[in-house]
Protein backbone atom coordinates (compact mmCIF):
# COMPACT_ATOMS: atom_id res chain seq x y z
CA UNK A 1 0.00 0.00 0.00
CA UNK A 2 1.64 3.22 -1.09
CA UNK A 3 5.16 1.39 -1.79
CA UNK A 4 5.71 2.17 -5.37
CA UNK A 5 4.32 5.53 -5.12
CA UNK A 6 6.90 6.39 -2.28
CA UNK A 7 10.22 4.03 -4.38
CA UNK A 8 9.40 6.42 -7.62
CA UNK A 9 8.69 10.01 -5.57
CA UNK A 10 10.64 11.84 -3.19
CA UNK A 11 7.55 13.88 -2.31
CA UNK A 12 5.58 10.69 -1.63
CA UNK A 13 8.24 9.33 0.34
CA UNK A 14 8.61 13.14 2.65
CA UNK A 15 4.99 12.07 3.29
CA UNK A 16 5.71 8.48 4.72
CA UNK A 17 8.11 9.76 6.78
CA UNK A 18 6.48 13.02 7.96
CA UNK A 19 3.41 10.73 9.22
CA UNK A 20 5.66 7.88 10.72
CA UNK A 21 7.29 10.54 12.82
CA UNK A 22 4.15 12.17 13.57
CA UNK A 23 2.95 8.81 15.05
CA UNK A 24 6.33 7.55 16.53
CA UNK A 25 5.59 4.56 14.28
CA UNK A 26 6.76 3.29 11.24
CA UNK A 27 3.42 3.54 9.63
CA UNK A 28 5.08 2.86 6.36
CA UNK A 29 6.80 -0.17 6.77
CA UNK A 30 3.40 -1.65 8.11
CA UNK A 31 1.79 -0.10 4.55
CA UNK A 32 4.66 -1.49 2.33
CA UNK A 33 5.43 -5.22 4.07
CA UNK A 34 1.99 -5.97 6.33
CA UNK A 35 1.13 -7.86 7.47
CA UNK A 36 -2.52 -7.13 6.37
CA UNK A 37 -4.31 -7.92 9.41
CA UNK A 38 -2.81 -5.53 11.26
CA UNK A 39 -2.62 -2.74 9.13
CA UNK A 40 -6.72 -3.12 8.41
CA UNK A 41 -7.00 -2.55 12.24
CA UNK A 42 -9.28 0.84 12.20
CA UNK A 43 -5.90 2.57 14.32
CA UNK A 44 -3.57 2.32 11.77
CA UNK A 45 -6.29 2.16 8.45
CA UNK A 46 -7.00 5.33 9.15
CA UNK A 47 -3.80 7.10 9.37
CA UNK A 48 -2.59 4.92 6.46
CA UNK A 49 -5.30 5.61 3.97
CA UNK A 50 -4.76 9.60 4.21
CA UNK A 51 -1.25 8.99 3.94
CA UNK A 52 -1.46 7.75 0.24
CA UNK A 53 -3.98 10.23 -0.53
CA UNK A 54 -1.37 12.88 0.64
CA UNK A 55 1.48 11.17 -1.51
CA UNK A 56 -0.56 11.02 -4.34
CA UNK A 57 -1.71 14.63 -4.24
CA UNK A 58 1.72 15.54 -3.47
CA UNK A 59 3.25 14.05 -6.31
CA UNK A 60 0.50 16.13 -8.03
CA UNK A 61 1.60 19.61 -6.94
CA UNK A 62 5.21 18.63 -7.41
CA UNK A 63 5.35 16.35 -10.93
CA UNK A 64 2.15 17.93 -13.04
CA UNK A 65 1.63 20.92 -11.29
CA UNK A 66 -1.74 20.75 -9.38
CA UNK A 67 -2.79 23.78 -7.63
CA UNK A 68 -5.58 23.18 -5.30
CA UNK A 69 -6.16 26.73 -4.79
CA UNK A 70 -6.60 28.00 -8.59
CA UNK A 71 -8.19 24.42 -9.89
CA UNK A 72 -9.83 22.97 -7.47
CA UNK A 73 -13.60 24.47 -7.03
CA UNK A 74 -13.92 22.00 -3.69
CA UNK A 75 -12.47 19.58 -1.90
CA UNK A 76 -14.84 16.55 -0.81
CA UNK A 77 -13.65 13.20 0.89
CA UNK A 78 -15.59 10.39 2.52
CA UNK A 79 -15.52 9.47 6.11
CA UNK A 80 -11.96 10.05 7.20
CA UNK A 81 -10.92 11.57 3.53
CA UNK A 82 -12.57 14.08 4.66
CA UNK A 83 -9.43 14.59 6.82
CA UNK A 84 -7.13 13.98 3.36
CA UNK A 85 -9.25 16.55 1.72
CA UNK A 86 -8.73 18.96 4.65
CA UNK A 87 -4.93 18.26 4.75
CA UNK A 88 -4.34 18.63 0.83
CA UNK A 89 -6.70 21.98 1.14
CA UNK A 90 -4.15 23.23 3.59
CA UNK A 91 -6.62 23.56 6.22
CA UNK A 92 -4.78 20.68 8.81
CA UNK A 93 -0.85 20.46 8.76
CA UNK A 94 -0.35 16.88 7.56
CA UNK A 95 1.23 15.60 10.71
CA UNK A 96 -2.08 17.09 12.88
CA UNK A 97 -4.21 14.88 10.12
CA UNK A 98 -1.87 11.58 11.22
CA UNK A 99 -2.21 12.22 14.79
CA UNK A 100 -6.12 13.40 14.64
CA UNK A 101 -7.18 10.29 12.56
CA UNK A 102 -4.90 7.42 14.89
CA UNK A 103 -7.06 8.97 17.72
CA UNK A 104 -10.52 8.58 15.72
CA UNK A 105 -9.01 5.09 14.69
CA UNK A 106 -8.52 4.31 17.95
CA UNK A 107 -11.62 5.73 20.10
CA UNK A 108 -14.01 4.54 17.16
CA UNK A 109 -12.60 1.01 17.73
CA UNK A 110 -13.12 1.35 21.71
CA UNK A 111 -16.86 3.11 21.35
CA UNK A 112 -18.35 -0.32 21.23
CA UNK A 113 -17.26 -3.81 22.52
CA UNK A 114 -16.29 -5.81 19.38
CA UNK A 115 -18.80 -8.33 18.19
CA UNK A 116 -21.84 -5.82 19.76
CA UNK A 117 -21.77 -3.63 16.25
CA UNK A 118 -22.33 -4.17 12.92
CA UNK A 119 -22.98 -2.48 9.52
CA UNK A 120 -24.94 -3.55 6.08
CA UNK A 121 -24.89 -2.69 3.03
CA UNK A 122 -28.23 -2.28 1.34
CA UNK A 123 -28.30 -2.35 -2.61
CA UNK A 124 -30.61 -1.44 -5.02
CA UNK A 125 -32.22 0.59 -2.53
CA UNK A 126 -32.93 4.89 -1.86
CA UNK A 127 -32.41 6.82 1.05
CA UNK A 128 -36.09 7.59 1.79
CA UNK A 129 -36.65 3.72 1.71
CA UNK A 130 -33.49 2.51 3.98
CA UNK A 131 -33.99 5.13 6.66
CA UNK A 132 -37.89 4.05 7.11
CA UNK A 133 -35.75 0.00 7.09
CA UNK A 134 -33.35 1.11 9.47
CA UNK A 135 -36.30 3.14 11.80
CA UNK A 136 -37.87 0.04 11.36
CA UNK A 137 -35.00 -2.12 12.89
CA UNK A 138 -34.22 -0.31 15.54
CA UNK A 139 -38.23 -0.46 16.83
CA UNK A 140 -38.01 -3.68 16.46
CA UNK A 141 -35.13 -4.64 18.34
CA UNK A 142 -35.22 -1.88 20.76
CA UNK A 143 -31.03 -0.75 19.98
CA UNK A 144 -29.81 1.95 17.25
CA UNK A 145 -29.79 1.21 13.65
CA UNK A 146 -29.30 4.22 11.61
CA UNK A 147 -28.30 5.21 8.15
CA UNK A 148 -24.67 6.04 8.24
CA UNK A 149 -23.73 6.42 4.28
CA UNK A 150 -25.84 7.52 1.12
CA UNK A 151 -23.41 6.18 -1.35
CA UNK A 152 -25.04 6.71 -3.82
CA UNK A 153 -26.55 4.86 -7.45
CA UNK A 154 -28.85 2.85 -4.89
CA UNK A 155 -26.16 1.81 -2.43
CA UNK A 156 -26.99 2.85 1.16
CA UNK A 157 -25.19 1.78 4.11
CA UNK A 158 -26.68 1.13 7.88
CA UNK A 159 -25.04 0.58 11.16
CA UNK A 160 -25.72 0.19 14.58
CA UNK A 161 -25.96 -2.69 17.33
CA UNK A 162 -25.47 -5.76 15.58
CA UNK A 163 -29.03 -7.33 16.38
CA UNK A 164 -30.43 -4.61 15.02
CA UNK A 165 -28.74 -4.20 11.74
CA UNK A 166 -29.38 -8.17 10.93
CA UNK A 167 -33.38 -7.43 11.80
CA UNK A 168 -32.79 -4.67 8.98
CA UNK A 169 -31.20 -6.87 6.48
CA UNK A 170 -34.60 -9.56 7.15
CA UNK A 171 -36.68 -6.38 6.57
CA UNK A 172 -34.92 -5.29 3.51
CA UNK A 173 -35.52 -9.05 1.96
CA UNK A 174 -39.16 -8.95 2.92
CA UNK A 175 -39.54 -5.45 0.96
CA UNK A 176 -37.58 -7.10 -1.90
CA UNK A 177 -34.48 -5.25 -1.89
CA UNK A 178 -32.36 -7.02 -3.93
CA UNK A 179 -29.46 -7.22 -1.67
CA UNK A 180 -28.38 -6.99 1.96
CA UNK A 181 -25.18 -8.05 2.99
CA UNK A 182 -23.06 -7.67 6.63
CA UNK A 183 -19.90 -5.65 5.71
CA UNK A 184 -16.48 -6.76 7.41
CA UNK A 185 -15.77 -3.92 9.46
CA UNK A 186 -14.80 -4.00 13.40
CA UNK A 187 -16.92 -1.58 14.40
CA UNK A 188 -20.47 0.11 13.75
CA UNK A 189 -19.36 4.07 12.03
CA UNK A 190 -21.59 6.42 11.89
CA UNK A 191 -23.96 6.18 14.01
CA UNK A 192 -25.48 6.77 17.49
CA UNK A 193 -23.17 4.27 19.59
CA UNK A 194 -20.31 6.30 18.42
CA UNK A 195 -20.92 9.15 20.98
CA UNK A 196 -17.79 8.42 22.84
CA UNK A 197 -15.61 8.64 19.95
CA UNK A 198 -17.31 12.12 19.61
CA UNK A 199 -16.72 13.26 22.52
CA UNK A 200 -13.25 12.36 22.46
CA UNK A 201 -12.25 14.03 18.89
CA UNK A 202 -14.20 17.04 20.60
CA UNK A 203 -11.45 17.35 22.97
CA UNK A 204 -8.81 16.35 20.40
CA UNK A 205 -10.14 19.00 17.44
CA UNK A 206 -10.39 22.07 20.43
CA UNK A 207 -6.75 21.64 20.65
CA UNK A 208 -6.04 21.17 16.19
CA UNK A 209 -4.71 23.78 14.72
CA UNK A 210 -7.14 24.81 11.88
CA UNK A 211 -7.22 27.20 9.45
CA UNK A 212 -9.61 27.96 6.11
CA UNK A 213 -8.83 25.40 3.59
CA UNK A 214 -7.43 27.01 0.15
CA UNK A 215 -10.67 25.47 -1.78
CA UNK A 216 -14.65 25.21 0.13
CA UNK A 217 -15.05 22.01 1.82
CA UNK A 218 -18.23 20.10 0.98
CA UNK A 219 -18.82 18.73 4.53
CA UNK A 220 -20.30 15.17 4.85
CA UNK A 221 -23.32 15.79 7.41
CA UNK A 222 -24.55 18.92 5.68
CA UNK A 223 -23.26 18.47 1.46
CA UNK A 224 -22.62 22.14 1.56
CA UNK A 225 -19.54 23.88 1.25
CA UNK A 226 -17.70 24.99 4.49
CA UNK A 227 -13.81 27.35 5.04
CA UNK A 228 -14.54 28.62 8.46
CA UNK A 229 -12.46 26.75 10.75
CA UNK A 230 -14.59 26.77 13.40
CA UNK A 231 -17.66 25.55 11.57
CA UNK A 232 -15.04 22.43 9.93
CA UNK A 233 -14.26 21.64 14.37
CA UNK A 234 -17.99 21.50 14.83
CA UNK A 235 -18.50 19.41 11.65
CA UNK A 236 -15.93 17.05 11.78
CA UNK A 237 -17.23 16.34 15.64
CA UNK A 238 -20.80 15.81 13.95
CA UNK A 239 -19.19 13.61 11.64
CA UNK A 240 -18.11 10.95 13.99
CA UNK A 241 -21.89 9.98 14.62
CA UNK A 242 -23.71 11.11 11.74
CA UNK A 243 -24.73 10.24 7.69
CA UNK A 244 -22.00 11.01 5.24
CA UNK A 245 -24.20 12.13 2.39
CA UNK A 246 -22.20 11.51 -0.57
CA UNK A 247 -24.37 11.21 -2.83
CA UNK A 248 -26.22 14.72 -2.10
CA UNK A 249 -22.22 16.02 -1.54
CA UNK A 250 -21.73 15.20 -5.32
CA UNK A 251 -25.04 16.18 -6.47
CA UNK A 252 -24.38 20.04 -4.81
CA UNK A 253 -20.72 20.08 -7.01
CA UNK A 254 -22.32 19.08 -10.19
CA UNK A 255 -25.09 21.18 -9.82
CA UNK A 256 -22.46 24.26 -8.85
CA UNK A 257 -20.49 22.89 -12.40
CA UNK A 258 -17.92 20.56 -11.27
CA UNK A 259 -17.97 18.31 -14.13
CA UNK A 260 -14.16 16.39 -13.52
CA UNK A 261 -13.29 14.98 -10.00
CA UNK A 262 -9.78 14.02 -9.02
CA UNK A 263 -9.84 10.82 -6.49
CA UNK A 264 -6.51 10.76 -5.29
CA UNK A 265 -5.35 7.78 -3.24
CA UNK A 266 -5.56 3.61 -2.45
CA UNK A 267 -8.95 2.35 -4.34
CA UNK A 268 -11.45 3.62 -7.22
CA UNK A 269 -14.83 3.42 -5.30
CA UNK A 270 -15.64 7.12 -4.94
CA UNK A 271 -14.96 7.56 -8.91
CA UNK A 272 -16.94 4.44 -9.46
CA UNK A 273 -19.85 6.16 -7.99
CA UNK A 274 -19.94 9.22 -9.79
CA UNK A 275 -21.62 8.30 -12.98
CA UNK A 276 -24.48 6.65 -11.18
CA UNK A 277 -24.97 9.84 -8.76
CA UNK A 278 -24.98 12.55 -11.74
CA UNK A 279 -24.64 11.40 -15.17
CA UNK A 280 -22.39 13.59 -17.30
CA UNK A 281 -19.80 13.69 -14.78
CA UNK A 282 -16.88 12.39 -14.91
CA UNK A 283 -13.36 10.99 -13.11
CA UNK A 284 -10.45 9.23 -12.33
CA UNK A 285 -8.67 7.88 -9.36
CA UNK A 286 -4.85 8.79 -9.16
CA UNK A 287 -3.13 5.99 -6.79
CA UNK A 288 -0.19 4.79 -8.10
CA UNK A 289 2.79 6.27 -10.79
CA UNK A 290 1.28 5.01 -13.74
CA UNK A 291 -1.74 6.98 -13.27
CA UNK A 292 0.45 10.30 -13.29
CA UNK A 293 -0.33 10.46 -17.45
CA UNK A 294 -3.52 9.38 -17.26
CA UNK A 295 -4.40 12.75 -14.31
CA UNK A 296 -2.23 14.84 -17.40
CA UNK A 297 -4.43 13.67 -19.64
CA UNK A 298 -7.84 13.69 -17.93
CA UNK A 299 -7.29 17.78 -16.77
């Protein structure tokens, strides 16, 4: 993960360092060798996800001369990108974003005794129709089950107490939704049972040095744009336990005339969603050194 982008770049590699130092860890070495089980844990994802976005937009600025604040129109990420896009935006230094994100790692993972949580994914399925599933659930059951992504192109995700969010998945089936499946992940996101994780990146973002990020920040609990720096502490907070509504995120910067987004680190999901979100759109994801023609090309 990240290896041949930081063996080809100096700039990528200043960023594997920078964040191993940050976390008196070498981060990197646990990215580059494994082993995986390890690295997936939620602690050291986290951190190690935003540091290959960071590489990759580096290498940007420094090999094909991206300029966040004269191209970019916003900066978007999901989840804990929205960290990344905060960092690249200049808004979080990028050894704040390493420390910030191995705390939300770590208090995410201790919110909720493993095994208690769970999420789903729910295909083929609209907001409106998953929240009333989820609602449903959580009656049910008597324990949380809430909608914690809009994904987009019929792809919602739920989480919550683990009894709950397998009642959903038997509701969803009975209303015909055409697919429900348990995700592996080691704890529920996004959702109510996260309130101690909240709490704690309350205390940790008071202290975070934050200014106004070069390019508007489409926050994921409201999809509207956001540069004061108090308003991104509050959000971020909000973020821990509520929706990230990425669909309605990518909606707003299509309908304000984005019509090329940039995804800039390990995977091609967020790109993969665009076309079924707004049609017309388009993108690429930038993750390794090969794809430094094809981000020449695409702009």
């Amino acid at each position: 993960m990240g290896r041949s982008l930081a063996e080809t770049f100096a700039p990528a590699r200043a960023v594997f360092e920078e964040v191993d130092s940050a976390l008196g860890q070498p981060l990197s070495k646990l990215m580059f060798e494994g082993p995986e089980q390890e690295l997936t844990l939620t602690a050291n994802a986290q951190p190690a996800l935003m540091a290959v976005s960071m590489a990759v937009v580096r290498v940007l600025q420094a090999e094909a001369g991206l300029d966040l604040s004269t191209q970019a129109k916003f900066v978007a990420g999901h989840s804990l990108g929205e960290y990344s896009a905060l960092c690249a935006a200049g808004a979080l230094s990028l050894a704040e974003t390493a420390r910030l994100l191995r705390l939300r790692g770590s208090a995410m993972q201790a919110a909720v005794p493993v095994g208690e949580g769970a999420m789903a994914a729910l295909l083929g399925v609209e907001l409106d129709l998953a929240t009333e599933i989820a609602a449903a659930a959580a009656k049910t059951v008597g324990a949380a089950c809430e909608v914690a992504n809009d994904n987009g192109g019929g792809q919602v995700v739920i989480s919550g107490a683990k009894t709950a969010v397998e009642a959903a998945i038997d509701i969803a089936k009975e209303r015909g939704i055409k697919r429900a499946v348990l995700l592996p992940v080691s704890a529920p996101f996004h959702c109510a049972l996260m309130r101690s994780a909240a709490a704690a990146m309350k205390s940790a973002l008071a202290d975070a040095a934050i200014t106004a990020p070069c390019a508007p920040l489409i926050a994921n609990v409201t999809a509207a744009p956001v540069t004061d720096p108090e308003t991104i502490r509050r959000l971020l907070v909000e973020q821990v336990t509520g929706s990230v509504r990425w669909r309605a995120s990518v909606l707003y910067m299509a309908e304000a005339g984005v019509t090329k987004f940039v995804e800039c680190g390990a995977g091609k999901v967020l790109a993969g969603l665009l076309k079924r979100i707004a049609p017309g759109i388009s993108g690429v994801s930038i993750g390794a050194p090969a794809d430094l023609e094809i981000f020449r090309a695409f702009l």
